[in-house]
C-alpha atoms as a PDB file:
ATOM      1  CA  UNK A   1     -25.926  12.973  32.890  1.00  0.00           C
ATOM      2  CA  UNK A   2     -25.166   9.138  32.165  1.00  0.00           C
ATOM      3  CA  UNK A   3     -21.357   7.923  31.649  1.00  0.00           C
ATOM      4  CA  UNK A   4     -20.534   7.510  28.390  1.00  0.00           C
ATOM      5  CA  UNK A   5     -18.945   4.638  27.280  1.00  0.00           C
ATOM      6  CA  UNK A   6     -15.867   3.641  25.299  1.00  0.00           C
ATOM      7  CA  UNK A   7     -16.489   0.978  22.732  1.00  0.00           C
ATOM      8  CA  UNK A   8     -14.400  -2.226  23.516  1.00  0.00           C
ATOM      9  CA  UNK A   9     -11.103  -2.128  21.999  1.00  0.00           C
ATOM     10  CA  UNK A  10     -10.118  -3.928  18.884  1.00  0.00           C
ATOM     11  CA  UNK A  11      -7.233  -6.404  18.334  1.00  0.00           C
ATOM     12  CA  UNK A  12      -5.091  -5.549  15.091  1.00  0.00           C
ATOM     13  CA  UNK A  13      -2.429  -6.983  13.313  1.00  0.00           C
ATOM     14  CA  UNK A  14      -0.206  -4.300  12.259  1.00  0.00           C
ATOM     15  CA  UNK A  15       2.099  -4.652   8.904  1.00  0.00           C
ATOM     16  CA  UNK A  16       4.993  -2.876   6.777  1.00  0.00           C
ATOM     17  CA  UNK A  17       5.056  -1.976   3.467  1.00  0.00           C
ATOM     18  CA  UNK A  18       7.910   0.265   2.501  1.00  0.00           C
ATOM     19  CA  UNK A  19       7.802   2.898   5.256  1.00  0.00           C
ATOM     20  CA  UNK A  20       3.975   2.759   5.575  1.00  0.00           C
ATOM     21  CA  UNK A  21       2.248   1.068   8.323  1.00  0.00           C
ATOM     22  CA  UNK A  22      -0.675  -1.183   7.839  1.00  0.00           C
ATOM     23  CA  UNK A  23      -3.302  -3.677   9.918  1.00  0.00           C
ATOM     24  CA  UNK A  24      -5.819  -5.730   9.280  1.00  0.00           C
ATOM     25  CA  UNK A  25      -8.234  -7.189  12.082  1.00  0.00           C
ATOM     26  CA  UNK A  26      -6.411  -9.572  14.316  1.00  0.00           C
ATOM     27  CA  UNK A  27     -10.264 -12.138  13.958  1.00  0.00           C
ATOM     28  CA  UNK A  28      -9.003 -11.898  10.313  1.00  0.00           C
ATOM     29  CA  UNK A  29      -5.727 -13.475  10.678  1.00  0.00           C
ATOM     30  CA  UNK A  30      -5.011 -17.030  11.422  1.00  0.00           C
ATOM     31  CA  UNK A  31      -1.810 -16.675  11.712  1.00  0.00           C
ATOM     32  CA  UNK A  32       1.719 -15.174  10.090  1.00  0.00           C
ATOM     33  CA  UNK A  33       4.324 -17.357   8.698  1.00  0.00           C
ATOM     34  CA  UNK A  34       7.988 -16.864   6.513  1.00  0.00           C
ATOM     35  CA  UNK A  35       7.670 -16.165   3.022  1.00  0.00           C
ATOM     36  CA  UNK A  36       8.163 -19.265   0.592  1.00  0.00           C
ATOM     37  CA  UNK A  37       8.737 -19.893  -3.046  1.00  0.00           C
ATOM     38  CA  UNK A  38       5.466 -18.960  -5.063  1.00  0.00           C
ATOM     39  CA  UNK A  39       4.426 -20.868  -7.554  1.00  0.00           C
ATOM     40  CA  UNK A  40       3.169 -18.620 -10.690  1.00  0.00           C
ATOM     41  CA  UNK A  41      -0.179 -19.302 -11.985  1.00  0.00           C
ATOM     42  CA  UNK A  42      -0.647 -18.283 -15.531  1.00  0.00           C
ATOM     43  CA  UNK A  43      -3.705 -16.207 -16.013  1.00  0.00           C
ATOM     44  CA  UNK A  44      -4.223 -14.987 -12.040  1.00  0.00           C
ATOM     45  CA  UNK A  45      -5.007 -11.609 -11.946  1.00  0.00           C
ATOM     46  CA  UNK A  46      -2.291  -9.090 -11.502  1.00  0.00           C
ATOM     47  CA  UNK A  47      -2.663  -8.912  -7.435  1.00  0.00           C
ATOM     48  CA  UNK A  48      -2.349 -12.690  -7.218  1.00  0.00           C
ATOM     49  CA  UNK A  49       1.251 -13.526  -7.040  1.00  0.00           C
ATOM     50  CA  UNK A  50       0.622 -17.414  -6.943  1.00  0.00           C
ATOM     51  CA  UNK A  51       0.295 -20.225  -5.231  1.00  0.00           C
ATOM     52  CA  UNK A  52       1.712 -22.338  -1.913  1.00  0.00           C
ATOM     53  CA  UNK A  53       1.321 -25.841  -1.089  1.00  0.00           C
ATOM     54  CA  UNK A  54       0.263 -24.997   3.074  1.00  0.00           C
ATOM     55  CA  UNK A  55       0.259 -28.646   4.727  1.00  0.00           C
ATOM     56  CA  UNK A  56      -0.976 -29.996   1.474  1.00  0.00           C
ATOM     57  CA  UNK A  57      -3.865 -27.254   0.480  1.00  0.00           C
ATOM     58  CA  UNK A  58      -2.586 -25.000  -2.319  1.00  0.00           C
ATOM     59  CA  UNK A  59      -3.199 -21.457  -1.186  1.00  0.00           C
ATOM     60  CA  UNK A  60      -3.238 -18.434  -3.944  1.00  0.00           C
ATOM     61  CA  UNK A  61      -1.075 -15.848  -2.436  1.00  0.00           C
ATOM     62  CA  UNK A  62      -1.816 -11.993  -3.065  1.00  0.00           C
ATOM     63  CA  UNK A  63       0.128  -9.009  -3.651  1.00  0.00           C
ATOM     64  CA  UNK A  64      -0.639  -7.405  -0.588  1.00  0.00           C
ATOM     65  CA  UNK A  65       1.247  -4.474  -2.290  1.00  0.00           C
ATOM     66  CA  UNK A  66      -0.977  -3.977  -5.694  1.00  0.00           C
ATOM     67  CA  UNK A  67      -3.784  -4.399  -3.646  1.00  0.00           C
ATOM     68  CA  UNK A  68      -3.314  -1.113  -1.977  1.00  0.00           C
ATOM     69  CA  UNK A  69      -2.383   0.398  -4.699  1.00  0.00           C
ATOM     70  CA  UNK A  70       1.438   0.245  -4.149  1.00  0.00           C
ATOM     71  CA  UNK A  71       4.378  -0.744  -6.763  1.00  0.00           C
ATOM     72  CA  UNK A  72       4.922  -4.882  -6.671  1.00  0.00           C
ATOM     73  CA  UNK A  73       8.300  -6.056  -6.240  1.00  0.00           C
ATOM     74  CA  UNK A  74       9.497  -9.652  -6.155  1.00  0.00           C
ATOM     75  CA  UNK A  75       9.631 -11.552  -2.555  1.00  0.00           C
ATOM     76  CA  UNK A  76      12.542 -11.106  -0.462  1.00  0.00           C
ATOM     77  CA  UNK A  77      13.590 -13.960   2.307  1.00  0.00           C
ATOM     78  CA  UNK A  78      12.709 -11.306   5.136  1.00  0.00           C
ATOM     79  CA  UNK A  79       8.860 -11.077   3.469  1.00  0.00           C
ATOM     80  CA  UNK A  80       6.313 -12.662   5.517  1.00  0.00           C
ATOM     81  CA  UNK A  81       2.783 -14.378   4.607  1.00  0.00           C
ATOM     82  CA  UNK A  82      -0.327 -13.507   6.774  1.00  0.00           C
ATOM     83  CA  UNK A  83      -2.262 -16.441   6.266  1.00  0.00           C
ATOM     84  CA  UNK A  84      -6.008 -15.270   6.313  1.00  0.00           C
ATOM     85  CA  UNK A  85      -9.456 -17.898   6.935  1.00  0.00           C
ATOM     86  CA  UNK A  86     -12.626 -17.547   5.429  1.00  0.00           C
ATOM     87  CA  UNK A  87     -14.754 -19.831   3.369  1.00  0.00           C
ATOM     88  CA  UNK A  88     -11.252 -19.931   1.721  1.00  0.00           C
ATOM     89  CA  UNK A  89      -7.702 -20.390   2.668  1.00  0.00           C
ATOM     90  CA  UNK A  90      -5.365 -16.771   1.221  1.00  0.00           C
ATOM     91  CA  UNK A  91      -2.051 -15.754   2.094  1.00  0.00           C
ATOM     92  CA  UNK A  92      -1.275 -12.088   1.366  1.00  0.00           C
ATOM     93  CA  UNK A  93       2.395 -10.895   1.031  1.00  0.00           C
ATOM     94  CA  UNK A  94       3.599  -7.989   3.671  1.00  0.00           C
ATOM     95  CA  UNK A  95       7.498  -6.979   4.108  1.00  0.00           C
ATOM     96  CA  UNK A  96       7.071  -7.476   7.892  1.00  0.00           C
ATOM     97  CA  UNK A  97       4.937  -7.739  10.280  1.00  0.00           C
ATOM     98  CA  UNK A  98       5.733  -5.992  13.539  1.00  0.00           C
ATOM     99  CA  UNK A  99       2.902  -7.096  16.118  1.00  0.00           C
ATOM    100  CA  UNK A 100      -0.611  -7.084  17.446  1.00  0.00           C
ATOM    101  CA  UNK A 101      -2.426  -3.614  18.970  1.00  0.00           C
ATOM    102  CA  UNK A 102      -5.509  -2.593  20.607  1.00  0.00           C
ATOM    103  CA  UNK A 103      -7.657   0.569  19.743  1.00  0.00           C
ATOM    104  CA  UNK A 104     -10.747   1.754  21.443  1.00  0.00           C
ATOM    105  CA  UNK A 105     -11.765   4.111  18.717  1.00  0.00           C
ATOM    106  CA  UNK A 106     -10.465   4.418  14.363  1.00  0.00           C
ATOM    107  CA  UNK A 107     -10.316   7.318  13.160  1.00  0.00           C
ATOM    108  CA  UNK A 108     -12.858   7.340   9.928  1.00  0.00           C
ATOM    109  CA  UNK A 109     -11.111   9.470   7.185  1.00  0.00           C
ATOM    110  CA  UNK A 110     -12.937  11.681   4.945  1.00  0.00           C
ATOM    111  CA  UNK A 111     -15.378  10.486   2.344  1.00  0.00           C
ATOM    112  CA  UNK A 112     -13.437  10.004  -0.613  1.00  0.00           C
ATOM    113  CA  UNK A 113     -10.727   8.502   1.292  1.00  0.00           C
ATOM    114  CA  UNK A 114     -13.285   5.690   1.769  1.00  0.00           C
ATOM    115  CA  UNK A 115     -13.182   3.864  -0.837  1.00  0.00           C
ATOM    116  CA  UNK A 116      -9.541   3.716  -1.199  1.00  0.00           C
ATOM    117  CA  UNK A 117      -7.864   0.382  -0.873  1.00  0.00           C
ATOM    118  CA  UNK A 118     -10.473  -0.646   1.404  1.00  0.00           C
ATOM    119  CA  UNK A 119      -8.975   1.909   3.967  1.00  0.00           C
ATOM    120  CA  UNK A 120     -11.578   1.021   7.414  1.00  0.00           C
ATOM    121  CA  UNK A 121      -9.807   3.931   9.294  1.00  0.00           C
ATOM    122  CA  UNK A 122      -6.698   5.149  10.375  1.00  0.00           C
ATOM    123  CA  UNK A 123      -5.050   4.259  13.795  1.00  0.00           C
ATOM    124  CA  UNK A 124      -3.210   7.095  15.678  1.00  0.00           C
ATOM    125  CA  UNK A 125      -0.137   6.911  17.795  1.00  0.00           C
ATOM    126  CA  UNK A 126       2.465   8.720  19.372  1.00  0.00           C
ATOM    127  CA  UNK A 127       5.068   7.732  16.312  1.00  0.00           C
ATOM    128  CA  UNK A 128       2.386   8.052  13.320  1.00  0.00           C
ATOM    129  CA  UNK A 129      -0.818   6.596  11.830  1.00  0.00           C
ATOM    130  CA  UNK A 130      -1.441   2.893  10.943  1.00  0.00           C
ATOM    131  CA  UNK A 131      -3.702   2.440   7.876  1.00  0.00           C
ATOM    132  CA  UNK A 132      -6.400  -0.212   8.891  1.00  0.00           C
ATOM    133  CA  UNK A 133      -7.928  -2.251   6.029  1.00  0.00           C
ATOM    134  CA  UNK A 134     -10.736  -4.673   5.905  1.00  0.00           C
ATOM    135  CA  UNK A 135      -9.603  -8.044   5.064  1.00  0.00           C
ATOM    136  CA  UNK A 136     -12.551  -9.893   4.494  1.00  0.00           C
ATOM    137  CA  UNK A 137     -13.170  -7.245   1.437  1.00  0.00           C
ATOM    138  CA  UNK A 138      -9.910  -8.456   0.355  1.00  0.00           C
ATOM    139  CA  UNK A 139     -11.122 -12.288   1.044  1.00  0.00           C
ATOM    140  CA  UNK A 140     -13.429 -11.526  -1.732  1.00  0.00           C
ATOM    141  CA  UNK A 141     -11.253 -11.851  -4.690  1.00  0.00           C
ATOM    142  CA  UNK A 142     -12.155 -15.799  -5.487  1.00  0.00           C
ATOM    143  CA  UNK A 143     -13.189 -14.183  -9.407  1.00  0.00           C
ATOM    144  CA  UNK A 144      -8.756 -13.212  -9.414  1.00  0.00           C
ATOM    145  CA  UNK A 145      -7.342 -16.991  -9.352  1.00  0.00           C
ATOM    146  CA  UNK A 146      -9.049 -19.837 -10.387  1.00  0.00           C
ATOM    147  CA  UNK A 147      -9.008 -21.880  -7.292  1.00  0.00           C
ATOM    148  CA  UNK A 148     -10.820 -24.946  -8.840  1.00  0.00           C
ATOM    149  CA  UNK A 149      -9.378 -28.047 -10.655  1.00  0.00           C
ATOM    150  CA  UNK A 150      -9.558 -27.550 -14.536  1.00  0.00           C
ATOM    151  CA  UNK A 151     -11.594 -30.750 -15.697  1.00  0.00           C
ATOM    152  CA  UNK A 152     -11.693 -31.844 -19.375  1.00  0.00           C
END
């Protein structure tokens, strides 16, 4: 009988909202910094909270929390920003963030679970679950804020 093998174990970023934990792939993430003042942008999109001048680009930040389906609630000083890459700079809003963690094996959750926030799978451990998302499915809001100049 051949071995079988674990798959190699993934690298999360694991987040708070209200009493529920969260993560999003670590590869995701560039990196987590302190909540600032956000700009409003008048017609965004209800998940798009504004925007941030990062180092001179002006980043639309997201409601982390109506994204998953949660009530919004203005920024506190403790919030944090994880600051995501793609073919765009985003920063999405999280109450705190409490670390990085590793894990062989998500659990997948049942069918119509699926489609729910984005929910990838669920992350066990001895003190509870950690909902895992997929961030780049979040990354693919650019239709939410307009991101370009308005030209006359």
């Amino acid at each position: 009988m051949a071995p079988t093998t674990n798959p190699p174990p993934q690298r999360f970023v694991e987040f708070v909202l209200d009493t529920v934990h969260f993560a999003f792939a670590l590869e995701d993430v560039q990196r987590v910094i302190r909540a600032v003042a956000v700009t409003p942008v008048p017609g965004a999109g209800r998940c798009v909270m504004g925007a941030i001048d990062l180092h001179g680009t002006i980043v639309p930040v997201f409601d982390t929390r109506a994204l998953l389906g949660l009530e919004s609630r203005t920024l506190q000083p403790s919030d944090h920003f994880m600051i995501a890459h793609g073919s765009r700079t985003r920063a999405f809003a999280v109450d705190r963030v409490v670390g990085s963690f590793e894990c062989s094996l998500l659990e997948r959750p049942a069918s119509y679970l699926m489609g729910v926030a984005r929910l990838q799978g669920v992350a066990r451990r001895g003190d509870g679950m950690i909902l895992v998302h997929d961030l780049k499915r979040f990354m693919a809001l650019d239709h939410a804020m307009p991101l370009e100049p308005v030209r006359d």
